[in-house]
C-alpha atoms as a PDB file:
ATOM      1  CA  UNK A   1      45.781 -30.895 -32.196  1.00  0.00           C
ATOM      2  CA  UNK A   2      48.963 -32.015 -33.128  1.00  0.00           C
ATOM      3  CA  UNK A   3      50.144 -35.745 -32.636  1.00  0.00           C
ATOM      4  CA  UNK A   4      53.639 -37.278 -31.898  1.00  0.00           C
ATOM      5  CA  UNK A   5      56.926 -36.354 -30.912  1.00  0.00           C
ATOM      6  CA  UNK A   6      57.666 -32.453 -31.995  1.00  0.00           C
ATOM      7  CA  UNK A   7      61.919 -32.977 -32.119  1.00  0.00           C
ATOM      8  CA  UNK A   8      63.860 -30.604 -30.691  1.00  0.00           C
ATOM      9  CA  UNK A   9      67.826 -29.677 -30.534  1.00  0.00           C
ATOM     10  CA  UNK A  10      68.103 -31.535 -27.332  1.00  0.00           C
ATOM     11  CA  UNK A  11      66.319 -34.754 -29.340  1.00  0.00           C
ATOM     12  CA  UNK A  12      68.969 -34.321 -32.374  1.00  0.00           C
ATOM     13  CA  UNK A  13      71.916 -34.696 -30.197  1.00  0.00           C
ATOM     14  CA  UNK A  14      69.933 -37.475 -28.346  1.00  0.00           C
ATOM     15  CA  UNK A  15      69.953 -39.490 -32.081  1.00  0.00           C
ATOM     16  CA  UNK A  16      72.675 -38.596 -32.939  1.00  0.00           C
ATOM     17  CA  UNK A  17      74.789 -39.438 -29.939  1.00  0.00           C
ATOM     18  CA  UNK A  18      73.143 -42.855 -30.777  1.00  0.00           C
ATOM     19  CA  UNK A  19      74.073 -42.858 -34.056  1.00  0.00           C
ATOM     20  CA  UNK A  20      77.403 -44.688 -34.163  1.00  0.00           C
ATOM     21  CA  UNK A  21      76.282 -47.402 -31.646  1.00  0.00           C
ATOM     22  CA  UNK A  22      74.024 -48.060 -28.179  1.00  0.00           C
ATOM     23  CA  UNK A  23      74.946 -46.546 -25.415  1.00  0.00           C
ATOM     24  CA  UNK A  24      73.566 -46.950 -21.760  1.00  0.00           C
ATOM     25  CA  UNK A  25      71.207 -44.452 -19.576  1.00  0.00           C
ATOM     26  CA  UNK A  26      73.876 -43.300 -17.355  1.00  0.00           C
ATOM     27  CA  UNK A  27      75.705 -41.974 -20.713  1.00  0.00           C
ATOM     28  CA  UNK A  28      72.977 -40.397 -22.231  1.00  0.00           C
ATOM     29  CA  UNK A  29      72.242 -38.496 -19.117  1.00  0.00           C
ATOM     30  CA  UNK A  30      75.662 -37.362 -18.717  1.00  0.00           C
ATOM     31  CA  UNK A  31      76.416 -36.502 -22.123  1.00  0.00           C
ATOM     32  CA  UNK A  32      72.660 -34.682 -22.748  1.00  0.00           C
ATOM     33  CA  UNK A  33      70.474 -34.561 -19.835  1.00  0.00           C
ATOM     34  CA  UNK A  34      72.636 -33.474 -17.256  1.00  0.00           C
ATOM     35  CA  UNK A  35      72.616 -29.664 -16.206  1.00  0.00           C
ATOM     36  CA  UNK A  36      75.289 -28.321 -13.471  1.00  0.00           C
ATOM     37  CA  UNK A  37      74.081 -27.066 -10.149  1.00  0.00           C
ATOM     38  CA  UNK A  38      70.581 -28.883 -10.757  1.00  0.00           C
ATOM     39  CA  UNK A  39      68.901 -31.181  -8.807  1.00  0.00           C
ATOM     40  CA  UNK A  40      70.179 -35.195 -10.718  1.00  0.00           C
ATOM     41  CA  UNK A  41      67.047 -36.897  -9.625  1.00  0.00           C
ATOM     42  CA  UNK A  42      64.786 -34.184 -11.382  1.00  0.00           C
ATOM     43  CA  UNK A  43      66.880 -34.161 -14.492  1.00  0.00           C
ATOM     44  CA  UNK A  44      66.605 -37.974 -14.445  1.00  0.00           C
ATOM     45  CA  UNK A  45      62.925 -38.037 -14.596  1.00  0.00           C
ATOM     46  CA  UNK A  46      63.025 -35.343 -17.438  1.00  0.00           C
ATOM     47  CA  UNK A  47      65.394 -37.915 -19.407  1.00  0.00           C
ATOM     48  CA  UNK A  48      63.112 -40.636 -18.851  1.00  0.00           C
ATOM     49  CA  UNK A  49      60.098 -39.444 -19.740  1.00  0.00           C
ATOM     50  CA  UNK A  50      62.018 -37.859 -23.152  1.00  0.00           C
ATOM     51  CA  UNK A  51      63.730 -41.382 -23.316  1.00  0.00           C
ATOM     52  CA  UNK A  52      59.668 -42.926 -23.445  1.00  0.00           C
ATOM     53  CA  UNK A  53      58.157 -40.554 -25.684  1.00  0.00           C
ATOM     54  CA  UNK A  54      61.342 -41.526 -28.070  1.00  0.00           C
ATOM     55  CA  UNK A  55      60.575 -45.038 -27.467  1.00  0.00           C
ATOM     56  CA  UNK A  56      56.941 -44.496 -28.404  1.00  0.00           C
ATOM     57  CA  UNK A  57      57.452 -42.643 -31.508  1.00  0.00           C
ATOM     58  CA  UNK A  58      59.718 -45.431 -32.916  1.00  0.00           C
ATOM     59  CA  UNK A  59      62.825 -43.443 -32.884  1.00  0.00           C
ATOM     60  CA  UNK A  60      64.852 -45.325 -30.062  1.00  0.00           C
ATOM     61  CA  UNK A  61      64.756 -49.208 -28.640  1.00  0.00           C
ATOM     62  CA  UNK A  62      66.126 -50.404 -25.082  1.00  0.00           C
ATOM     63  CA  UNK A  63      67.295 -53.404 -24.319  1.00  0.00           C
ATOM     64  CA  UNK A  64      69.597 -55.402 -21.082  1.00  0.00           C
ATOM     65  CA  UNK A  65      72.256 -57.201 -21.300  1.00  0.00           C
ATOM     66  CA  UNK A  66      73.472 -59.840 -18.519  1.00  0.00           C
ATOM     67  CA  UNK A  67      77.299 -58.536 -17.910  1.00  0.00           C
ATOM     68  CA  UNK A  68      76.034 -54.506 -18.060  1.00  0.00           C
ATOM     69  CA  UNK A  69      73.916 -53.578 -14.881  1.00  0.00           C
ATOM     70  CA  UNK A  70      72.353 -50.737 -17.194  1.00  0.00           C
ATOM     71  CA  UNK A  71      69.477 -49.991 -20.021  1.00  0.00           C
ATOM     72  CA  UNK A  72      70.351 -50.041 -22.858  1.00  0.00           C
ATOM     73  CA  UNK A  73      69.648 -47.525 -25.820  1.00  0.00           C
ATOM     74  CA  UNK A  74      69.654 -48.241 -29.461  1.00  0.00           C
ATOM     75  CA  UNK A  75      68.379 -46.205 -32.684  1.00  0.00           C
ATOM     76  CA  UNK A  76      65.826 -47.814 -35.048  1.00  0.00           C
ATOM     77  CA  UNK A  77      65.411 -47.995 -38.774  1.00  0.00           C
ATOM     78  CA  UNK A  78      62.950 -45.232 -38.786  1.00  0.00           C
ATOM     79  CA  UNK A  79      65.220 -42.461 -36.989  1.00  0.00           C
ATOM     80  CA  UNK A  80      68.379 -43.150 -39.217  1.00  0.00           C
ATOM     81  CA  UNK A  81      67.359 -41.301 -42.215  1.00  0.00           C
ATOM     82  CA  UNK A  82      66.080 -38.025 -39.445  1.00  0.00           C
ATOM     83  CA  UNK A  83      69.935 -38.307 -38.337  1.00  0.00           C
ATOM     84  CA  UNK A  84      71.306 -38.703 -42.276  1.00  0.00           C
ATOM     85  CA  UNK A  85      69.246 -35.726 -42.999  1.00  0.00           C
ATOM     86  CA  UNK A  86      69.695 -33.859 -40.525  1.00  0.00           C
ATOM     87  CA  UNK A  87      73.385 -33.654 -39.983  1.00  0.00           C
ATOM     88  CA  UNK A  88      74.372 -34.712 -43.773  1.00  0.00           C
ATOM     89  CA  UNK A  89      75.445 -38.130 -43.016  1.00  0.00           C
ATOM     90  CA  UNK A  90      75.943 -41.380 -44.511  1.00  0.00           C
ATOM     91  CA  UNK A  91      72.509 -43.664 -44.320  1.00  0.00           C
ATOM     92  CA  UNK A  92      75.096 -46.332 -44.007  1.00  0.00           C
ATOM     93  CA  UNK A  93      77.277 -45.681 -41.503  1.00  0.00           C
ATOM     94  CA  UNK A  94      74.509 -44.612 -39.114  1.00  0.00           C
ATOM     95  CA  UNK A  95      73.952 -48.198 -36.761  1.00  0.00           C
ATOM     96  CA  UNK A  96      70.811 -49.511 -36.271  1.00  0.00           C
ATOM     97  CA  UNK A  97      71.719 -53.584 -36.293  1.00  0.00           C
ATOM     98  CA  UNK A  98      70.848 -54.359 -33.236  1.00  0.00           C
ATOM     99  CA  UNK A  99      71.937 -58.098 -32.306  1.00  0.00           C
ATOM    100  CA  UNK A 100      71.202 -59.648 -28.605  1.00  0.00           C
ATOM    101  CA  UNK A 101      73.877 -62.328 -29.384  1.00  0.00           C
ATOM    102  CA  UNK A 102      76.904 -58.594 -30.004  1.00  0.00           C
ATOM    103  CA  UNK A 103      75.322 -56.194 -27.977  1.00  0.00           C
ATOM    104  CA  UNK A 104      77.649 -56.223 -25.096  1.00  0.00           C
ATOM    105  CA  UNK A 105      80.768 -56.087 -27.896  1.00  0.00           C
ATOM    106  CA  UNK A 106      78.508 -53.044 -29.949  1.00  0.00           C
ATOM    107  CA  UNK A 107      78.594 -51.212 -26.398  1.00  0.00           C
ATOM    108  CA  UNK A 108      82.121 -51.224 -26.195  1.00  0.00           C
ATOM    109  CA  UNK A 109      82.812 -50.450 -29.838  1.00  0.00           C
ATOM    110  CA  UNK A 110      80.319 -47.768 -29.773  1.00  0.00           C
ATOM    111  CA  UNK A 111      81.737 -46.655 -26.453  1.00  0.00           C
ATOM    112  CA  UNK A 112      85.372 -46.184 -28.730  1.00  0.00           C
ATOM    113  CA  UNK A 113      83.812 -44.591 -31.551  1.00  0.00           C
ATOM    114  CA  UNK A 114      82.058 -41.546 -29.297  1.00  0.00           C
ATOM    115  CA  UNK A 115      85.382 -41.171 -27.396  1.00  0.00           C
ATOM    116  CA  UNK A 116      87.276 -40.950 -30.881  1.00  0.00           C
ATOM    117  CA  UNK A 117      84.846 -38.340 -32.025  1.00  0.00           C
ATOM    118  CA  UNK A 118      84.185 -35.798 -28.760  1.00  0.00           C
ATOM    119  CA  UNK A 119      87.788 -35.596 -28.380  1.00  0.00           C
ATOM    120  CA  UNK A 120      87.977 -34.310 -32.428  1.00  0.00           C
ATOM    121  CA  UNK A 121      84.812 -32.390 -32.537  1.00  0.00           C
ATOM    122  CA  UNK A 122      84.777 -31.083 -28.299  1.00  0.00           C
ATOM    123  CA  UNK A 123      87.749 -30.943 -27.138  1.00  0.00           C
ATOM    124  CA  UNK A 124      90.156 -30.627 -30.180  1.00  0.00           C
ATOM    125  CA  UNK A 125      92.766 -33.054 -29.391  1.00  0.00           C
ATOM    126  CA  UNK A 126      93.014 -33.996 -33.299  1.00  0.00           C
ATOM    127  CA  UNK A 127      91.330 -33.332 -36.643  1.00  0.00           C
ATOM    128  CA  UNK A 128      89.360 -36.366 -37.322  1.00  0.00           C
ATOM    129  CA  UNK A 129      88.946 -36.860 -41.316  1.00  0.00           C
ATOM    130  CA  UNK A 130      86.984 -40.035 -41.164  1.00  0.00           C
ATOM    131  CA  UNK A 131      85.122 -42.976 -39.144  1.00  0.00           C
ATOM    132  CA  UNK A 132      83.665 -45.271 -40.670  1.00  0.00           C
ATOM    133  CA  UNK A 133      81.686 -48.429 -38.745  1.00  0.00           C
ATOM    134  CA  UNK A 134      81.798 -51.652 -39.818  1.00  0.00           C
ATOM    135  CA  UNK A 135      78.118 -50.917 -40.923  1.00  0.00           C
ATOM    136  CA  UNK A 136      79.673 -48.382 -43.218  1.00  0.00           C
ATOM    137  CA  UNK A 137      81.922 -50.195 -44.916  1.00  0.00           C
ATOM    138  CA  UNK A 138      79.999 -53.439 -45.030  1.00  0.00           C
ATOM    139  CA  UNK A 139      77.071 -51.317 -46.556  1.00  0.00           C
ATOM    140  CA  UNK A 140      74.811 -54.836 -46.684  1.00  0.00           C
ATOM    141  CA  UNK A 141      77.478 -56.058 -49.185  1.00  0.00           C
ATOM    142  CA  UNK A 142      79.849 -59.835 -48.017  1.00  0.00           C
ATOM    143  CA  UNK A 143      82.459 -61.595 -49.950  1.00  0.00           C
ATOM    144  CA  UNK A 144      84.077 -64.064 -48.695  1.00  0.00           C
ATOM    145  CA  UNK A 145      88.151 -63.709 -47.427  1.00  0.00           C
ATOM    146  CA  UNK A 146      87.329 -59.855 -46.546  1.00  0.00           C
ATOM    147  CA  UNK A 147      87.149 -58.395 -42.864  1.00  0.00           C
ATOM    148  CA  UNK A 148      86.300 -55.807 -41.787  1.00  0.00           C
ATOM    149  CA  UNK A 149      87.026 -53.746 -38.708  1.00  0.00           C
ATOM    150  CA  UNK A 150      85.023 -52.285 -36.008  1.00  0.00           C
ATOM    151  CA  UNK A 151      85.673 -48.656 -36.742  1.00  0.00           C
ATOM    152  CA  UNK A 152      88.045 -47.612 -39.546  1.00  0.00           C
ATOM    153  CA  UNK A 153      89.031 -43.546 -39.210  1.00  0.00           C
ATOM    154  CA  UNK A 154      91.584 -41.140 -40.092  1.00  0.00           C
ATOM    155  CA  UNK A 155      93.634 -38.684 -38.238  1.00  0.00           C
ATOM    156  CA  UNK A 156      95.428 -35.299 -40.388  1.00  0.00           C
ATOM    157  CA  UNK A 157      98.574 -35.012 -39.351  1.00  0.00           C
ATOM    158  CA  UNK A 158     101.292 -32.307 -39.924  1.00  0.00           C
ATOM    159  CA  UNK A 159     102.789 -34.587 -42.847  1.00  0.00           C
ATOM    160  CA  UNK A 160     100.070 -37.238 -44.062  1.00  0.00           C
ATOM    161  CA  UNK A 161      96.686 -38.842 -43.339  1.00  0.00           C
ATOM    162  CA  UNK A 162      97.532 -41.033 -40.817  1.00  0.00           C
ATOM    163  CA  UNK A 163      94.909 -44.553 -40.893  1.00  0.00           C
ATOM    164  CA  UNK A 164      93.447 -46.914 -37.779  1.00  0.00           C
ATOM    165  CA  UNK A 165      91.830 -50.124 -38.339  1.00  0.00           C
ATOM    166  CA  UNK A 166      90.204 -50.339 -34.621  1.00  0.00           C
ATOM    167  CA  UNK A 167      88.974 -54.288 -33.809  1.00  0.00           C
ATOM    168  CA  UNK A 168      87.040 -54.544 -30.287  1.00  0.00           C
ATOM    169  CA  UNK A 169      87.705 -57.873 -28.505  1.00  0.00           C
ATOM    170  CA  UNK A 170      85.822 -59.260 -26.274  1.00  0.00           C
ATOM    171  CA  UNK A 171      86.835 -62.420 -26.353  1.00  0.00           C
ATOM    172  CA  UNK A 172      84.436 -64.004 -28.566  1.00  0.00           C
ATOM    173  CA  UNK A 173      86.504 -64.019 -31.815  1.00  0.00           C
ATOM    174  CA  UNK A 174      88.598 -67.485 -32.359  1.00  0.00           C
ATOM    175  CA  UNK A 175      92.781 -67.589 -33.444  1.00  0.00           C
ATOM    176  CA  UNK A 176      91.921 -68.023 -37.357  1.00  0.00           C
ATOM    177  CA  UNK A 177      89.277 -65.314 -37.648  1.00  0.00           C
ATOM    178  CA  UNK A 178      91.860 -62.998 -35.465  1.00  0.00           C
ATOM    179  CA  UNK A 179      94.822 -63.984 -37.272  1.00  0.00           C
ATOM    180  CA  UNK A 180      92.639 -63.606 -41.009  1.00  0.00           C
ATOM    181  CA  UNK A 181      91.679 -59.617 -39.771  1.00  0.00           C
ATOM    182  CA  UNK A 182      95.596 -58.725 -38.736  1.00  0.00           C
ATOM    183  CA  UNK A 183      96.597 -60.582 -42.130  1.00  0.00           C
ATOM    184  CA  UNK A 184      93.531 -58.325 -44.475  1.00  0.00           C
ATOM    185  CA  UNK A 185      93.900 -54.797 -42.584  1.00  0.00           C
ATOM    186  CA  UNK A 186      96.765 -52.578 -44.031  1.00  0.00           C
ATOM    187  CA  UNK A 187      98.059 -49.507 -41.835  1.00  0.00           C
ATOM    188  CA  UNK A 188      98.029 -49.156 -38.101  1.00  0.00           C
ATOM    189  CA  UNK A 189      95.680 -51.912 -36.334  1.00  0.00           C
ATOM    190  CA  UNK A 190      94.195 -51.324 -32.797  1.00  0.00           C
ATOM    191  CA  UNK A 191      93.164 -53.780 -30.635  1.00  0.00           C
ATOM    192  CA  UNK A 192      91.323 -52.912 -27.594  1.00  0.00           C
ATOM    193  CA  UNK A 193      90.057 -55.946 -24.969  1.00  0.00           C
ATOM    194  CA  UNK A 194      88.496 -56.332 -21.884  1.00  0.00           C
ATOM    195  CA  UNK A 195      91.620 -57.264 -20.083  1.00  0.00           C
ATOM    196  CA  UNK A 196      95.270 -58.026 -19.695  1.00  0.00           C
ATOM    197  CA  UNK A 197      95.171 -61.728 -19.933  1.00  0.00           C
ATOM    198  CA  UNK A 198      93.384 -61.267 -23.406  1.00  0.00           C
ATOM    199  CA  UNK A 199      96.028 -58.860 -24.726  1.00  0.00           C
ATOM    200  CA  UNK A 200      98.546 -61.995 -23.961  1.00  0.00           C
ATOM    201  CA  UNK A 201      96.727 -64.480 -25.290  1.00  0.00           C
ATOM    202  CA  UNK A 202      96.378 -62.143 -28.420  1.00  0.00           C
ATOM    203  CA  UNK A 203     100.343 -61.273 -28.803  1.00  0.00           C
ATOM    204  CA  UNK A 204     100.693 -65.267 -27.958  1.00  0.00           C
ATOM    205  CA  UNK A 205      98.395 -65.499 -31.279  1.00  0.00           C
ATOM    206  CA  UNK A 206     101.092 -63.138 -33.386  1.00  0.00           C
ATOM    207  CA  UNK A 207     104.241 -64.778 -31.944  1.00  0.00           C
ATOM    208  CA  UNK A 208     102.932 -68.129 -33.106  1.00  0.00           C
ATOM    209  CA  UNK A 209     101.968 -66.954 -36.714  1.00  0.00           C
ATOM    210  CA  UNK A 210     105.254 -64.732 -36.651  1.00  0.00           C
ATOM    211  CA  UNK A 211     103.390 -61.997 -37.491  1.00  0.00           C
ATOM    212  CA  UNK A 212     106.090 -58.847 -36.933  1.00  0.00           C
ATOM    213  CA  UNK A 213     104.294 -56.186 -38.221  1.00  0.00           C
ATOM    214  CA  UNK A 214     103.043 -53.542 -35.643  1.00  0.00           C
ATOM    215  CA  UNK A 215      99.750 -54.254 -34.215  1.00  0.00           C
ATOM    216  CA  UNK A 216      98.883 -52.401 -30.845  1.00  0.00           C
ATOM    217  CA  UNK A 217      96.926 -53.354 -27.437  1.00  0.00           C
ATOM    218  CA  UNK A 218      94.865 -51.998 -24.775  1.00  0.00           C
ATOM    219  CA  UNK A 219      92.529 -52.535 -22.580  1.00  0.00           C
ATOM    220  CA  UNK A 220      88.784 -50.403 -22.561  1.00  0.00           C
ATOM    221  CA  UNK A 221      89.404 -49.314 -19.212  1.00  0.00           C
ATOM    222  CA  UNK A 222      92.352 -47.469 -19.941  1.00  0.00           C
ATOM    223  CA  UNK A 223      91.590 -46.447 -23.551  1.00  0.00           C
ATOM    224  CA  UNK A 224      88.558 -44.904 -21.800  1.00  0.00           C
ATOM    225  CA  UNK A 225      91.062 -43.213 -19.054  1.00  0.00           C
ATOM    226  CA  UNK A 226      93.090 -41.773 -21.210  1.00  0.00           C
ATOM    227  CA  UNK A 227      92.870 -39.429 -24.120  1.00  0.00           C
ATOM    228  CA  UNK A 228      93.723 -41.627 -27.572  1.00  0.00           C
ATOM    229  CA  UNK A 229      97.211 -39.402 -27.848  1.00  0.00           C
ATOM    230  CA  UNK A 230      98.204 -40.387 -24.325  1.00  0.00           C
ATOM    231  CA  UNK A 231      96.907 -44.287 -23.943  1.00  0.00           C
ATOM    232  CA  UNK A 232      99.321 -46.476 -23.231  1.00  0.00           C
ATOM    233  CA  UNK A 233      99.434 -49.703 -25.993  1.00  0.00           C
ATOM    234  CA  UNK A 234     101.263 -52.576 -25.869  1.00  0.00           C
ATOM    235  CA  UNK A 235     102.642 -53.574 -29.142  1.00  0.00           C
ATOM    236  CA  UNK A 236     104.027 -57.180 -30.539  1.00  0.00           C
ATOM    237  CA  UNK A 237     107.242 -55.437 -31.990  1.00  0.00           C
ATOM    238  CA  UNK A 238     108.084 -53.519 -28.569  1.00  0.00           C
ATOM    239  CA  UNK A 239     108.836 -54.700 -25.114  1.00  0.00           C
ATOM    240  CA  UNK A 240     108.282 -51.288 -23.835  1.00  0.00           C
ATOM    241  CA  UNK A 241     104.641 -49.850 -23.827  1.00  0.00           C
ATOM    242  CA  UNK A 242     103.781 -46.334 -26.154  1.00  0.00           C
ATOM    243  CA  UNK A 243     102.320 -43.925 -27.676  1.00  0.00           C
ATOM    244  CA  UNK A 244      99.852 -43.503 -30.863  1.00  0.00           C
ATOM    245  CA  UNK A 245     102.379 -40.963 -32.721  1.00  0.00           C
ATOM    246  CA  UNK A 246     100.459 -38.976 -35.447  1.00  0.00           C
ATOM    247  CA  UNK A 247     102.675 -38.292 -38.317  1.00  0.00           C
END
């Protein structure tokens, strides 16, 4: 008889929704489990028990985390080269460095990165060239004076490749290390916090360092609102709030 976990479709979109980052039950069961018109509770238990077998095989990891009320799922080690293979991606940029000390700020990060992607791949909003995690680009190599961001990616636009550097804050990073990351990253930088009063003391940072070139703010909440083309950022060289124009 035949032992372990025989994968399925539904199990490849499972690993590789994980791919770029954890991501909490309630996700998973919206983004896979869920079925319209049947009963939650019974697709619940038929994500649970999928979730286990996962979790037995080696595939998947959960973990808590004291500011999110929900489990939290993470791929291993062993199912990163299944998702390389699989969908013809780089070993690299597939995350599996789990960290109790970042989790909370690799939920929110990852949280960006599947946004950036279903509304590229789903819902066609933009053609996505690139994203790359700061696992990617990182690729186990550190020099010192180079920073890296979060989630790097490209958008084609009607005239030119247009570049993000994307940095999630949540409020752990001090004024050099900040200042050091706007001063390193070239093209358009992102910046996207847990709230308001973090966006000021961030803008306070790049006032004080006179730092004019365009660097733009928002908060998760409404980054996750809104669709990236119609978020609303705040910028250091605009009083007004905008728009991410692709060009």
């Amino acid at each position: 008889m035949r032992k372990g976990l025989l994968m399925t479709g539904r199990d490849m979109t499972l690993l590789k929704h994980l791919s770029v980052g954890p991501t909490t039950r309630k996700s998973i069961f919206s983004n896979i489990f869920e079925v319209k018109e049947s009963n939650k509770k019974t697709r619940e238990r038929v994500m649970l028990r999928r979730l286990a077998k996962h979790e037995l095989e080696g595939l998947i990891k959960s973990a808590t985390c004291p500011n999110v009320k929900d489990t939290i799922y993470f791929l291993t080690k062993k199912a990163a080269p299944i998702v390389a293979s699989h969908y013809g991606m780089e070993l690299s940029n597939i995350w599996v460095n789990y960290s109790e000390k970042t989790i909370e700020h690799d939920l929110y990060t990852s949280g960006c990165a599947k946004k950036i992607i279903k509304e590229a791949e789903e819902k066609k909003m933009f053609k996505l060239n690139a994203l790359v995690l700061e696992c990617g680009l990182k690729n186990g190599k550190l020099k010192k004076g180079v920073y890296f961001p979060d989630i790097l990616f490209g958008i084609d636009g009607p005239g030119r490749l247009n570049i993000f550097y994307l940095e999630m804050d949540c409020g752990t990073v001090c004024r050099r290390d900040f200042i050091g990351k706007i001063n390193y990253f070239k093209d358009r930088v992102l910046v996207i916090t847990k709230t308001l009063a973090r966006i000021d003391l961030l803008m306070w940072y790049l006032r004080a360092e006179k730092i004019s070139g365009p660097v733009f703010f928002s908060t998760y909440k409404n980054f996750s609102d809104n669709s990236f083309l119609t978020c609303t950022w705040y910028s250091n060289s605009s009083k007004e709030p905008t728009v991410i124009k692709i060009y």
